[in-house]
Each structure stands twice: as structure tokens, then as C-alpha cells.
N, C-alpha and C. Protein backbone atom coordinates (compact mmCIF):
# COMPACT_ATOMS: atom_id res chain seq x y z
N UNK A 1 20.70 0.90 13.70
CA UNK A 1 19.71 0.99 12.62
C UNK A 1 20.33 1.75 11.45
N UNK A 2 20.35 0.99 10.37
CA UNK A 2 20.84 1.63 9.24
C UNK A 2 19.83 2.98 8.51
N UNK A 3 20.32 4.03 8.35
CA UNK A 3 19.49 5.44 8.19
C UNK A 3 19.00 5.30 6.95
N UNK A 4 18.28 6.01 6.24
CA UNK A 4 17.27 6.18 5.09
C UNK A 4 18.21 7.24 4.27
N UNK A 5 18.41 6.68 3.05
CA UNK A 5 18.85 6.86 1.88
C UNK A 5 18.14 8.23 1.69
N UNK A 6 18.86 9.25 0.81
CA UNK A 6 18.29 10.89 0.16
C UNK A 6 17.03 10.01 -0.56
N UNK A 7 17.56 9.57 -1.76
CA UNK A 7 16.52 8.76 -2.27
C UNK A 7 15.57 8.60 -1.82
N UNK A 8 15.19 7.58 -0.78
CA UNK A 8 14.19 7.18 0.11
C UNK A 8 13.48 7.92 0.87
N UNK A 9 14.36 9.07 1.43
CA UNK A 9 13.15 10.02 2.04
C UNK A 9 12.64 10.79 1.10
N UNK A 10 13.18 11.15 -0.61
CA UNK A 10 12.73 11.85 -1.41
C UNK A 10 11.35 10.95 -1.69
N UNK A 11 11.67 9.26 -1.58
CA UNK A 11 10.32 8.65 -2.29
C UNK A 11 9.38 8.52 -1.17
N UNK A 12 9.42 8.75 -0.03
CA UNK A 12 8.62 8.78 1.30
C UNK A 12 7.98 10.19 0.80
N UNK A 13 8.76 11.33 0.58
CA UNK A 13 7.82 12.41 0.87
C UNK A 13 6.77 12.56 -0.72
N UNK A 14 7.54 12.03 -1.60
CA UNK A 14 6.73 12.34 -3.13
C UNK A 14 5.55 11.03 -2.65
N UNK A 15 6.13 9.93 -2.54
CA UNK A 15 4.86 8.46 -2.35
C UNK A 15 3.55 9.56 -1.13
N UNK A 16 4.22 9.73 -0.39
CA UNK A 16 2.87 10.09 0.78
C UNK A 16 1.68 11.59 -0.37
N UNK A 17 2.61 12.33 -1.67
CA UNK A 17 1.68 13.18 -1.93
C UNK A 17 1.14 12.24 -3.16
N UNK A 18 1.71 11.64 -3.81
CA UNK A 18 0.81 10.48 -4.60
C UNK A 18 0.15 9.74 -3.77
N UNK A 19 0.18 9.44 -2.76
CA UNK A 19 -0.87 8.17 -2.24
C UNK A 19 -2.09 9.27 -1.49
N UNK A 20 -2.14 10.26 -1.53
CA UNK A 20 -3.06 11.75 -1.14
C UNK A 20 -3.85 11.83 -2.14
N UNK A 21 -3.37 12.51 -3.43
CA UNK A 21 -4.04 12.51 -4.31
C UNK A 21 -4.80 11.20 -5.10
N UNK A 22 -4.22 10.13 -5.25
CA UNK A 22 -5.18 9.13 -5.47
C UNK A 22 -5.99 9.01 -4.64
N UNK A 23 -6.10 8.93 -3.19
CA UNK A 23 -7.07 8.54 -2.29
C UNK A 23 -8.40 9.47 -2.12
N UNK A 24 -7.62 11.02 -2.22
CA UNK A 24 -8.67 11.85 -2.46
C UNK A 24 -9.53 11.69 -3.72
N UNK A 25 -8.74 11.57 -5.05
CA UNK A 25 -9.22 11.73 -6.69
C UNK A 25 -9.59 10.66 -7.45
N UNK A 26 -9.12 9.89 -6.80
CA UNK A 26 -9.28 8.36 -7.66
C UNK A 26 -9.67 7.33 -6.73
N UNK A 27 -10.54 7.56 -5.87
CA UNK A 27 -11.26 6.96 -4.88
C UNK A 27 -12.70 6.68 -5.37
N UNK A 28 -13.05 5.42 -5.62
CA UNK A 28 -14.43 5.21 -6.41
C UNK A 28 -15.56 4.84 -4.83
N UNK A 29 -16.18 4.99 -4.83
CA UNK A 29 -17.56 5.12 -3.99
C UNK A 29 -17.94 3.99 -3.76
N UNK A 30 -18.50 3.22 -2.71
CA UNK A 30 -18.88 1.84 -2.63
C UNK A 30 -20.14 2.04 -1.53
N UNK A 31 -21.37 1.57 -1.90
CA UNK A 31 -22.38 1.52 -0.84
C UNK A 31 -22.22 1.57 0.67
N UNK A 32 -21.36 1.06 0.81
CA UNK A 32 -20.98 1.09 2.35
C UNK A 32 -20.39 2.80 2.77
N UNK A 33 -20.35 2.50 4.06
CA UNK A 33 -20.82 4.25 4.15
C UNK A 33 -19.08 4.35 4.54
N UNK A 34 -18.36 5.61 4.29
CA UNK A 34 -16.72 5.50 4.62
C UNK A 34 -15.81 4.40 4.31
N UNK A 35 -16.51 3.69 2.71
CA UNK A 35 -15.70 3.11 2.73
C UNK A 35 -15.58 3.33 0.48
N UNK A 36 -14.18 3.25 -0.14
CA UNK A 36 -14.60 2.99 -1.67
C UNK A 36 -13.22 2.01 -2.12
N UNK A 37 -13.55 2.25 -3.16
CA UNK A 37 -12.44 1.52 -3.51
C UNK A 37 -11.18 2.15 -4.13
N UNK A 38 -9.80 2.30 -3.65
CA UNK A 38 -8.58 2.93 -3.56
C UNK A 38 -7.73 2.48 -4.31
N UNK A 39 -7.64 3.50 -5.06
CA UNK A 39 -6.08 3.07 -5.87
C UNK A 39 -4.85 3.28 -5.29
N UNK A 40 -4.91 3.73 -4.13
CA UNK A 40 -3.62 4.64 -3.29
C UNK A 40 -3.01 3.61 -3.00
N UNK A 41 -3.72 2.19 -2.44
CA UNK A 41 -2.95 0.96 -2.15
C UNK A 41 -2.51 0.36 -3.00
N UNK A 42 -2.59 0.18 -4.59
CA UNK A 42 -2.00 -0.43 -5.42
C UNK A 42 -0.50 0.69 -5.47
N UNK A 43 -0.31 1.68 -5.39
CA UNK A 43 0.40 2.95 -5.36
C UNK A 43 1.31 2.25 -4.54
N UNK A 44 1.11 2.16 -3.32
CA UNK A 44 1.47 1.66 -1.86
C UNK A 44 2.47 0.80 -2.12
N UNK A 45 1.56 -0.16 -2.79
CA UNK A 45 2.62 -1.68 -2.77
C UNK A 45 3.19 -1.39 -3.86
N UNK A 46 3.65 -0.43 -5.14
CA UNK A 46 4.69 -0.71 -5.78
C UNK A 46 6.09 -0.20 -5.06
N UNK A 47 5.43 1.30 -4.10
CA UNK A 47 6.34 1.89 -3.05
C UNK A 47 7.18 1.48 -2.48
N UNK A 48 6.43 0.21 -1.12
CA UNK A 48 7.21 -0.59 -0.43
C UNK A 48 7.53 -1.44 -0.93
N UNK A 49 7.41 -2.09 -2.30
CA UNK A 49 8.23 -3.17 -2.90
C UNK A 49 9.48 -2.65 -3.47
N UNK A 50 9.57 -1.04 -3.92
CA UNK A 50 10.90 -0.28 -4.39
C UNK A 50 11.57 0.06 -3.23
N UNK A 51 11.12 0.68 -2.52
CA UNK A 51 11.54 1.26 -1.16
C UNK A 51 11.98 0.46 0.16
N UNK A 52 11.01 -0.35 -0.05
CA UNK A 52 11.32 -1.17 1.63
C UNK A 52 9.93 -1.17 2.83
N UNK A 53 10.12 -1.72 3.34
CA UNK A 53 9.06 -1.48 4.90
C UNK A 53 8.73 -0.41 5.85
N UNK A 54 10.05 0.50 5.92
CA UNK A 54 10.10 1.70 6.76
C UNK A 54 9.38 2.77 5.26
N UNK A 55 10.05 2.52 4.47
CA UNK A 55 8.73 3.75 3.47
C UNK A 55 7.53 3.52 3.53
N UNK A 56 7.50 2.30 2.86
CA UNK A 56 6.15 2.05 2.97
C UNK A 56 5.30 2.35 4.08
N UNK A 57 5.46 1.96 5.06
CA UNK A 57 4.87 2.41 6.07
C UNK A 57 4.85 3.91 6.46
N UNK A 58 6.00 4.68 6.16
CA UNK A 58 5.70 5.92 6.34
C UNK A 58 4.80 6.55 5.45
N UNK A 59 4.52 6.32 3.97
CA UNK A 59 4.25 7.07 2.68
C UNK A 59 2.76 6.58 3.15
N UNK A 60 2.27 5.20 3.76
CA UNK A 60 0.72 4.93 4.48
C UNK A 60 0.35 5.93 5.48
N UNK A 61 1.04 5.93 6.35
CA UNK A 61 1.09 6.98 7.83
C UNK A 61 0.88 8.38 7.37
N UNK A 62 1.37 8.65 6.70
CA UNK A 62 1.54 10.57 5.81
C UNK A 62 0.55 10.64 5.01
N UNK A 63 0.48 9.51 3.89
CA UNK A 63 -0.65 9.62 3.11
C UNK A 63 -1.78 9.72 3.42
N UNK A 64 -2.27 8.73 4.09
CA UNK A 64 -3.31 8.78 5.01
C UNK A 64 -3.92 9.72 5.92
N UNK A 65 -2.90 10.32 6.77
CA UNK A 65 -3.21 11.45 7.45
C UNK A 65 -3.16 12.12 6.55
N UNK A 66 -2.28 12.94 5.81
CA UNK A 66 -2.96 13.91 4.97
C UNK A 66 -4.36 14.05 4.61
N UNK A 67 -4.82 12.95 3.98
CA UNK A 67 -5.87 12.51 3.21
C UNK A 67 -7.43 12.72 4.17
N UNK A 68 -6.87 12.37 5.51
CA UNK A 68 -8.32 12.39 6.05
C UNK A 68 -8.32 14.16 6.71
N UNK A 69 -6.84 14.29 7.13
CA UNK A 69 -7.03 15.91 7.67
C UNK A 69 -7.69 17.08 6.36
N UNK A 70 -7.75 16.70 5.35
CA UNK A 70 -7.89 17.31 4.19
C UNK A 70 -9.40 17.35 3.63
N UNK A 71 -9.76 15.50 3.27
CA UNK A 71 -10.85 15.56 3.27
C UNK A 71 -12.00 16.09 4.31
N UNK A 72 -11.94 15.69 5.73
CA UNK A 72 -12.49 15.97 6.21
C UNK A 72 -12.53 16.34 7.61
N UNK A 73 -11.71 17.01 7.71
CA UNK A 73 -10.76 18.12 8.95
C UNK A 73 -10.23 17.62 10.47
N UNK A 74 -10.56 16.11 10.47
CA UNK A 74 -10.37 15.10 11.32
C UNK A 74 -9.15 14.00 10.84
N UNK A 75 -8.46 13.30 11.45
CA UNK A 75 -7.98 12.36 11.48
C UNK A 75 -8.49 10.85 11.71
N UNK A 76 -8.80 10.16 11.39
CA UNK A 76 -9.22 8.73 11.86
C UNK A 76 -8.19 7.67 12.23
N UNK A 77 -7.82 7.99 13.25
CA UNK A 77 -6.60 6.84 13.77
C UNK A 77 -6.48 6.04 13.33
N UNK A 78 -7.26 4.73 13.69
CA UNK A 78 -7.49 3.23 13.35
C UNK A 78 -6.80 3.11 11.80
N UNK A 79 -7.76 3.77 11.09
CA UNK A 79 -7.27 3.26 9.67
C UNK A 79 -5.93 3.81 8.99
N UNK A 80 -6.06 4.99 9.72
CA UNK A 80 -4.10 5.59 9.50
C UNK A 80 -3.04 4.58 9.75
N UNK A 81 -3.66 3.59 10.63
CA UNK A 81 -2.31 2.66 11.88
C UNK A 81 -2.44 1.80 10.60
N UNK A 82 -3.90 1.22 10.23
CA UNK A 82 -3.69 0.70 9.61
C UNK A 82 -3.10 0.42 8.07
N UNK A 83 -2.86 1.87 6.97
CA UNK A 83 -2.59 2.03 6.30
C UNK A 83 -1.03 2.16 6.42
N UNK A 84 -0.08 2.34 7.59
CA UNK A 84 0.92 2.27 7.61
C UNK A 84 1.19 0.77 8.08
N UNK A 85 0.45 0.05 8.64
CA UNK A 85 0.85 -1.40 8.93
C UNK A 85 1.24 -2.31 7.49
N UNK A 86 -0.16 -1.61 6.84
CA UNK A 86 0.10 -2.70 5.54
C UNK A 86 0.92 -2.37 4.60
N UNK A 87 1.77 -0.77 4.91
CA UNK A 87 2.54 -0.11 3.62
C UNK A 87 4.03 -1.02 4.15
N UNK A 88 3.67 -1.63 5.23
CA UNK A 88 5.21 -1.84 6.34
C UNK A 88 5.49 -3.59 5.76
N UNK A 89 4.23 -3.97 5.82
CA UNK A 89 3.96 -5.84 5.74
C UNK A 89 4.21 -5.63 4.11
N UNK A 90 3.74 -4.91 3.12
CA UNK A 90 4.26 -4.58 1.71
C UNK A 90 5.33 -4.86 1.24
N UNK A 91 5.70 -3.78 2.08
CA UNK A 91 7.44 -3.61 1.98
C UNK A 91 8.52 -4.81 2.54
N UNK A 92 7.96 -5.58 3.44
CA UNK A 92 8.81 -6.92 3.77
C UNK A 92 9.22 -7.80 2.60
N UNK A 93 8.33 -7.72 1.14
CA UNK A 93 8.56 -8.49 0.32
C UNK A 93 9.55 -7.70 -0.63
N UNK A 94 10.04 -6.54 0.00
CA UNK A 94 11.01 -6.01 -1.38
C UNK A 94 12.02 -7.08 -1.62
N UNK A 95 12.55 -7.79 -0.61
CA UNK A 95 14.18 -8.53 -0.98
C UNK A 95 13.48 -9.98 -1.40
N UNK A 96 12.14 -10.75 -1.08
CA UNK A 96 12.10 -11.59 -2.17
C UNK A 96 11.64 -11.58 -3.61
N UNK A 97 10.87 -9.88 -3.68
CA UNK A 97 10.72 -9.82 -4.82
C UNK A 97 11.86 -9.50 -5.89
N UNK A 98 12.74 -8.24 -5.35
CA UNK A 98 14.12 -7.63 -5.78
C UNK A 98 13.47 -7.05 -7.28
N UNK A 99 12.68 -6.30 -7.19
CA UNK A 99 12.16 -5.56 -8.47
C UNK A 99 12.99 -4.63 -9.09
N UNK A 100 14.77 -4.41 -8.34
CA UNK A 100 15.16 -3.61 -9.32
C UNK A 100 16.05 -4.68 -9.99
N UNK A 101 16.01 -5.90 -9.64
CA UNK A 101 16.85 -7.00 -11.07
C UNK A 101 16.38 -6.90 -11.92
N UNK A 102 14.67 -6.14 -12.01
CA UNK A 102 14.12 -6.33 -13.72
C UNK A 102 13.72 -7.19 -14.25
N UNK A 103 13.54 -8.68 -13.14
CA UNK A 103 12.78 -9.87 -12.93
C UNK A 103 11.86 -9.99 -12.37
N UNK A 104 10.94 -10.03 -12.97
CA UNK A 104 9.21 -10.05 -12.42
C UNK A 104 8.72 -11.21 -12.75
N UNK A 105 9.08 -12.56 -12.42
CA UNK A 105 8.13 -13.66 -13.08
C UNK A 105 7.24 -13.75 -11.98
N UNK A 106 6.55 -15.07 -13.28
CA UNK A 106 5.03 -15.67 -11.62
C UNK A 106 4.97 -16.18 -10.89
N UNK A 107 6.46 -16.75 -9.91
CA UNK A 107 6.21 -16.64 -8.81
C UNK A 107 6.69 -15.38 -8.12
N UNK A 108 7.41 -13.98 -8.25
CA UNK A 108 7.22 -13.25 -7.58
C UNK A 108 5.93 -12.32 -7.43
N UNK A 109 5.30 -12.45 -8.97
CA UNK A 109 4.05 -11.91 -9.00
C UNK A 109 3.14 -12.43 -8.00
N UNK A 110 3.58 -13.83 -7.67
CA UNK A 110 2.69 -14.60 -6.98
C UNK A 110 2.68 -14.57 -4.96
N UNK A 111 4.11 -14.09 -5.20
CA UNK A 111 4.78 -13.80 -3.70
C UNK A 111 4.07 -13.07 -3.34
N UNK A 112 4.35 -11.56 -4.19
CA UNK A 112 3.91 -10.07 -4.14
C UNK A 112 2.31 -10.22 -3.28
N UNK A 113 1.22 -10.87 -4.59
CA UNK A 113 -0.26 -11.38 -4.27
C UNK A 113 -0.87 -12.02 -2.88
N UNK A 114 0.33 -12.68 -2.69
CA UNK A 114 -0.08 -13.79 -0.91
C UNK A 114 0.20 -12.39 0.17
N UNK A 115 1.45 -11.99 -0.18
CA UNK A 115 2.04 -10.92 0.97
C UNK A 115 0.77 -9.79 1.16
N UNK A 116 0.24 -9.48 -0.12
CA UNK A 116 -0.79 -8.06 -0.21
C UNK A 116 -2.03 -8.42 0.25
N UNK A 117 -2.66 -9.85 0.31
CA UNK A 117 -3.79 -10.36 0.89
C UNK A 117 -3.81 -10.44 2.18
N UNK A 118 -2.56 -10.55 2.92
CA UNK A 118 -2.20 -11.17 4.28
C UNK A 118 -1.95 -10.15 4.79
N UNK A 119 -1.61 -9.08 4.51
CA UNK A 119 -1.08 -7.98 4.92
C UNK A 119 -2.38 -6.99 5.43
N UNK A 120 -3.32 -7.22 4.01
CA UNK A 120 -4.52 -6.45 4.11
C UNK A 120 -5.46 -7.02 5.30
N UNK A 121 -5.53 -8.66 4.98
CA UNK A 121 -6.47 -9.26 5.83
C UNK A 121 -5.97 -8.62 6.87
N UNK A 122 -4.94 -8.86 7.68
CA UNK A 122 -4.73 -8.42 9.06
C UNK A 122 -5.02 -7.41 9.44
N UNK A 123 -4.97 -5.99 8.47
CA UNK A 123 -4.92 -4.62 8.51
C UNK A 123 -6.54 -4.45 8.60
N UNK A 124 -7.19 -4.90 7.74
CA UNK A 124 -8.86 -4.72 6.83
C UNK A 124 -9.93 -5.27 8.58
N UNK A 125 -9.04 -6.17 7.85
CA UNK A 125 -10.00 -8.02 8.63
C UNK A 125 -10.52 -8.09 10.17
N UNK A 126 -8.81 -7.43 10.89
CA UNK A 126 -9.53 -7.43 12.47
C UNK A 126 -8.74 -5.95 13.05
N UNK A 127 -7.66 -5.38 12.46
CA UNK A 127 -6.77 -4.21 13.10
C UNK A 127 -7.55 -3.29 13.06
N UNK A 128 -8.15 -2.64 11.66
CA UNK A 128 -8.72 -1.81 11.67
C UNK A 128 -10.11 -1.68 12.63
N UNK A 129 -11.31 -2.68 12.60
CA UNK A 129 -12.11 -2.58 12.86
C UNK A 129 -12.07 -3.09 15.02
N UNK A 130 -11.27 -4.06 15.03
CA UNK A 130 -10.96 -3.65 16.39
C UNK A 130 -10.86 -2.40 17.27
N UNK A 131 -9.72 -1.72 16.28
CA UNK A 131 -9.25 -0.25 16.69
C UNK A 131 -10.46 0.48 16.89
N UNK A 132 -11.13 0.94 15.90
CA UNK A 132 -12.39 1.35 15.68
C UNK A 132 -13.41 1.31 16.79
N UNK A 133 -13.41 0.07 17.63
CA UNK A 133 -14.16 -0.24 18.37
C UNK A 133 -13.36 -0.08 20.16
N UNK A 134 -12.65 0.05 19.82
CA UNK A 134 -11.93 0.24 21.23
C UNK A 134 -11.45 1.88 21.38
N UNK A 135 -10.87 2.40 19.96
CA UNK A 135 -10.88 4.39 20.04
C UNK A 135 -12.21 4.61 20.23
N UNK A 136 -12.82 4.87 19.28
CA UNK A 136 -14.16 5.56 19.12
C UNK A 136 -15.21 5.12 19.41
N UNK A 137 -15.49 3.63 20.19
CA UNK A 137 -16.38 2.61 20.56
C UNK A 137 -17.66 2.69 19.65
N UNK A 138 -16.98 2.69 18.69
CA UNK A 138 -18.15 2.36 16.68
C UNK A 138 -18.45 0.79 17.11
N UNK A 139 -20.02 0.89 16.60
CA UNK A 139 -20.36 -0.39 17.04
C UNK A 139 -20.16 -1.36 15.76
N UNK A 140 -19.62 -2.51 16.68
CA UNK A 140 -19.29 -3.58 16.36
C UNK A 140 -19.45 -3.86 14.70
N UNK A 141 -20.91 -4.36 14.58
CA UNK A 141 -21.31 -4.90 13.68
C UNK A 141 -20.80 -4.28 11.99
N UNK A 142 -21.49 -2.39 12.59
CA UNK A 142 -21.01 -1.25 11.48
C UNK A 142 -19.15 -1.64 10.78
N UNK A 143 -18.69 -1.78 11.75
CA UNK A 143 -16.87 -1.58 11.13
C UNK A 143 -16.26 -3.00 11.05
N UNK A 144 -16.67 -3.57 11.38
CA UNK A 144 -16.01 -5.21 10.75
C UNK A 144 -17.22 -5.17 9.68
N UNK A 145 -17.73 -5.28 9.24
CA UNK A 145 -18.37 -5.20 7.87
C UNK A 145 -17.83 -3.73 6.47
N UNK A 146 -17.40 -3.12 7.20
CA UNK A 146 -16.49 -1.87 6.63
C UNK A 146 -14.97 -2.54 6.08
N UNK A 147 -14.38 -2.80 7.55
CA UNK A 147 -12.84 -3.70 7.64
C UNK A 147 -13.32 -4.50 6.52
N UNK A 148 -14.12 -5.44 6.15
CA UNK A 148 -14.15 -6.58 5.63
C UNK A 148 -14.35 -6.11 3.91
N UNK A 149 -15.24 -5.05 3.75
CA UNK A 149 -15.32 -4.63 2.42
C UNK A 149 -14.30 -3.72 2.00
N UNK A 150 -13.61 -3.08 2.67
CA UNK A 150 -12.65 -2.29 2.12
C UNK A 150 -11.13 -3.22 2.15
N UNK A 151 -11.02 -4.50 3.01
CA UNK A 151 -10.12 -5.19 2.39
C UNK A 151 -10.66 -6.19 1.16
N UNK A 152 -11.39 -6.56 0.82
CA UNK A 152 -11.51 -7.04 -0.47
C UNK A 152 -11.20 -6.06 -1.24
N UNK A 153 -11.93 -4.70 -1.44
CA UNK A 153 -11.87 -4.40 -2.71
C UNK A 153 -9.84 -3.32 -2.50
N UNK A 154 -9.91 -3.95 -1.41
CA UNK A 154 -8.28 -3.51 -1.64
C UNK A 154 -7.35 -4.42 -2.13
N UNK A 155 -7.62 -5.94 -1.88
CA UNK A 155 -6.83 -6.56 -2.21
C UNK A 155 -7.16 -6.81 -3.83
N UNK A 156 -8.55 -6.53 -3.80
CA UNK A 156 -8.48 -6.87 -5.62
C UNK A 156 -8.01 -5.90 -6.69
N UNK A 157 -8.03 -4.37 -5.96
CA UNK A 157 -7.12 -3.12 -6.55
C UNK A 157 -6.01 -3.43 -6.64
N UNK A 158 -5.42 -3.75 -5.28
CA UNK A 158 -3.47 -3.92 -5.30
C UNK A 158 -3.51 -5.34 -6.35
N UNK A 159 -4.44 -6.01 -6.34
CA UNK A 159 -4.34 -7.41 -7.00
C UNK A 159 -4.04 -7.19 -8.53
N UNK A 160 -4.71 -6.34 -9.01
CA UNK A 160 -4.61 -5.84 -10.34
C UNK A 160 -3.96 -4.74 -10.83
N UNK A 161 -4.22 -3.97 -9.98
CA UNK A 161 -3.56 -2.21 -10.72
C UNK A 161 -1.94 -2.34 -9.69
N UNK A 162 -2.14 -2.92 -8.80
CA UNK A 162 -0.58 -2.56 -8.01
C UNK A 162 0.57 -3.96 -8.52
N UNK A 163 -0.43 -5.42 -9.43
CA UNK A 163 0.44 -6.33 -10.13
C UNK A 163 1.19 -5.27 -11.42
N UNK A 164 0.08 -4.54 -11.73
CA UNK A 164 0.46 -4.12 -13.43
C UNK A 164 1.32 -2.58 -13.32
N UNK A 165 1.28 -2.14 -11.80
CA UNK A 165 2.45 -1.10 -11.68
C UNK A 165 3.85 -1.47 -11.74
N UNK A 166 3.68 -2.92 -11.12
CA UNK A 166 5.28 -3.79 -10.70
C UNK A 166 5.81 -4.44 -11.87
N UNK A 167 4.61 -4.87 -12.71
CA UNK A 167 4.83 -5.08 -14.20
C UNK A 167 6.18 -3.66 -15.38
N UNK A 168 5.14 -3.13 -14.98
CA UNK A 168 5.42 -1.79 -15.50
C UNK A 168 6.51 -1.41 -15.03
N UNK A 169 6.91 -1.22 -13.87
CA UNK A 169 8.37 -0.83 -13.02
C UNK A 169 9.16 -1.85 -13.36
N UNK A 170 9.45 -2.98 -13.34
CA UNK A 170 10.21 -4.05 -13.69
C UNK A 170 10.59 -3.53 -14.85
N UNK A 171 10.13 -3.43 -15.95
CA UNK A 171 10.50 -3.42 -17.58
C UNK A 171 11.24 -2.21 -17.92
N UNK A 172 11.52 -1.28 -16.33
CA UNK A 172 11.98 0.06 -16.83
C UNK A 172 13.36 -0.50 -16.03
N UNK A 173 13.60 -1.27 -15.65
CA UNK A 173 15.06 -1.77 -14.89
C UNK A 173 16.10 -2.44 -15.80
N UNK A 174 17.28 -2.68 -15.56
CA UNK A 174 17.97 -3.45 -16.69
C UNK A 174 18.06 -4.70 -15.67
N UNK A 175 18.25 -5.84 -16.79
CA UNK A 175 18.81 -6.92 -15.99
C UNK A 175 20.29 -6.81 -15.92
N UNK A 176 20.47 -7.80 -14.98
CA UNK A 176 21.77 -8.25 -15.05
C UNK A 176 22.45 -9.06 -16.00
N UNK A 177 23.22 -8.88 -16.71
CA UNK A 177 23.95 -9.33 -17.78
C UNK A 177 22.93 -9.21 -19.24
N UNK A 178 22.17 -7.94 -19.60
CA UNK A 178 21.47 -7.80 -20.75
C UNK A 178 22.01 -6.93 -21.60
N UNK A 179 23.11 -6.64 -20.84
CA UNK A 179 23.53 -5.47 -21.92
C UNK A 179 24.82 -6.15 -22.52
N UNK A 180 24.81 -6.01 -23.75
CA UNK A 180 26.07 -6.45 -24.43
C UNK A 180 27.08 -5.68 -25.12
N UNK A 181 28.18 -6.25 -25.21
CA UNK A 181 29.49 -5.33 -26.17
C UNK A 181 29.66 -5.24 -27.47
N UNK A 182 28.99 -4.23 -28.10
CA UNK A 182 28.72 -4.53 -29.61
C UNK A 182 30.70 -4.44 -30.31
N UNK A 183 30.74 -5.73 -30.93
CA UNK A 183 32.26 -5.42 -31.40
C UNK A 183 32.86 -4.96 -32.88
């Protein structure tokens, strides 16, 4: 197994206190009870699209736990597993996206979008709320209706605010062959 770059554990330990503080501060409220809508996952996926799968997934795993030991002096398994599953499935798309060439067109924008839906569905859709029901035996009905609203409004966060971070990160990269020899 090839080891983790200074770099990389520097962006594992800074990503896990940014993906804390958004989740705690910039967490908007949604009728459903333990559940809002998160900017920490748009955060997430610019992470594991710079970083890779093993960050990502760690900066979910850290962030997360932080976040719930903090807010509210407990841990919640399920959705920790799950916040590192999807920082991990994120991060699989770094090498077809390759966001440090400084090439962001629409089909990687478009890659990025399928990977962050699929990633979530699995995580949102049945991981989380399974878990839920087999740790803490939360009934049924309550947490797949949770799973189900907190992956929409996750995929439509990462859909928008985590497209226009990768936007944004792209344009700070050079391309390849843009720089010229003034003579």
C-alpha cells in the first residue's frame, strides 16, 4: 500500500476541521427531525476529488465524529460509516476527473454529478438507515424517510455548492502547456 503524502495527511487533518465547522455552522434545519441540509458534503467532494478516496473518507470519518461528539456528546455510528463511505466513493473519481490539469469541462462536471448521486444514494438511501435499524433498532419507517431526505438535499448541495467549489479549484490550477515564452 502506497503511504499518504505530508500533504495529504495535512489535508485529512485541516478537511476533517472544515467539514466540523460547516456541519456544525452552516447546517440549515429541515422539518425532519436530525436531519438539515449540509454544506460539509459539498466541502467533502471537492476534498476527495483533490485528495483521493483514503482522505476523503477519512476527513468524513473525523469530521463527522467530531461533529456529533461536539454537538451532542454522543457519537452516531451509522451516519459516521456513512459519511466516510461517501467521502471514499467521492474520492474514486479523482483520476477521471484529474482536477489538478485545470480542466473542468461538462463531462467531468458531469462524471463528478453521477459519482456524488450514487455514492450518496447508497450511503443516504439504504446504508445509513439500515445501520440505524440494526445498531440502535430506530424504527423502520422514522430513518429511511430521514436516509431518503438527507440524501436529496445532499446531493442537491454537493450538486451545486460542491460543482462551483471544483469550478473554483480548477481555475486556481495551471494547465498544461498555458504558459508561454515571452521572447
Amino acid at each position: 500500500m502506497k503511504s499518504l503524502s505530508i500533504k495529504t495527511i495535512v489535508a485529512i487533518g485541516i478537511g476533517s476541521a472544515v467539514f466540523l465547522v460547516l456541519a456544525k455552522f452552516a447546517a440549515i434545519p429541515t422539518p425532519i427531525p436530525n436531519t438539515s441540509i449540509q454544506t460539509s458534503y459539498a466541502f467533502l467532494g471537492l476534498m476527495a476529488v483533490v485528495f483521493g478516496p483514503i482522505a476523503g473518507a477519512l476527513i468524513g470519518l473525523i469530521g463527522h465524529t467530531l461533529n456529533d461528539a461536539i454537538s451532542y456528546g454522543s457519537v452516531w455510528w451509522s451516519w459516521v460509516i456513512v459519511s466516510m463511505l461517501v467521502g471514499f466513493l467521492f474520492g474514486l473519481a479523482k483520476n477521471k476527473i484529474d482536477i489538478e490539469s485545470g480542466v473542468l469541462n461538462a463531462k467531468k462536471i458531469v462524471t463528478f454529478n453521477i459519482v456524488q448521486v450514487i455514492a450518496q444514494a447508497i450511503g443516504w438511501f439504504a446504508v445509513a438507515p439500515t445501520l440505524d435499524v440494526w445498531i440502535y433498532a430506530e424504527p423502520a419507517n422514522k430513518v429511511y424517510v430521514q436516509g431518503l431526505v438527507a440524501g436529496l438535499l445532499n446531493m442537491v448541495t454537493v450538486g451545486i455548492i460542491g460543482t462551483i467549489l471544483l469550478v473554483a479549484y480548477a481555475k486556481t490550477r495551471s494547465q498544461s502547456g498555458s504558459l508561454t515564452k515571452d521572447l
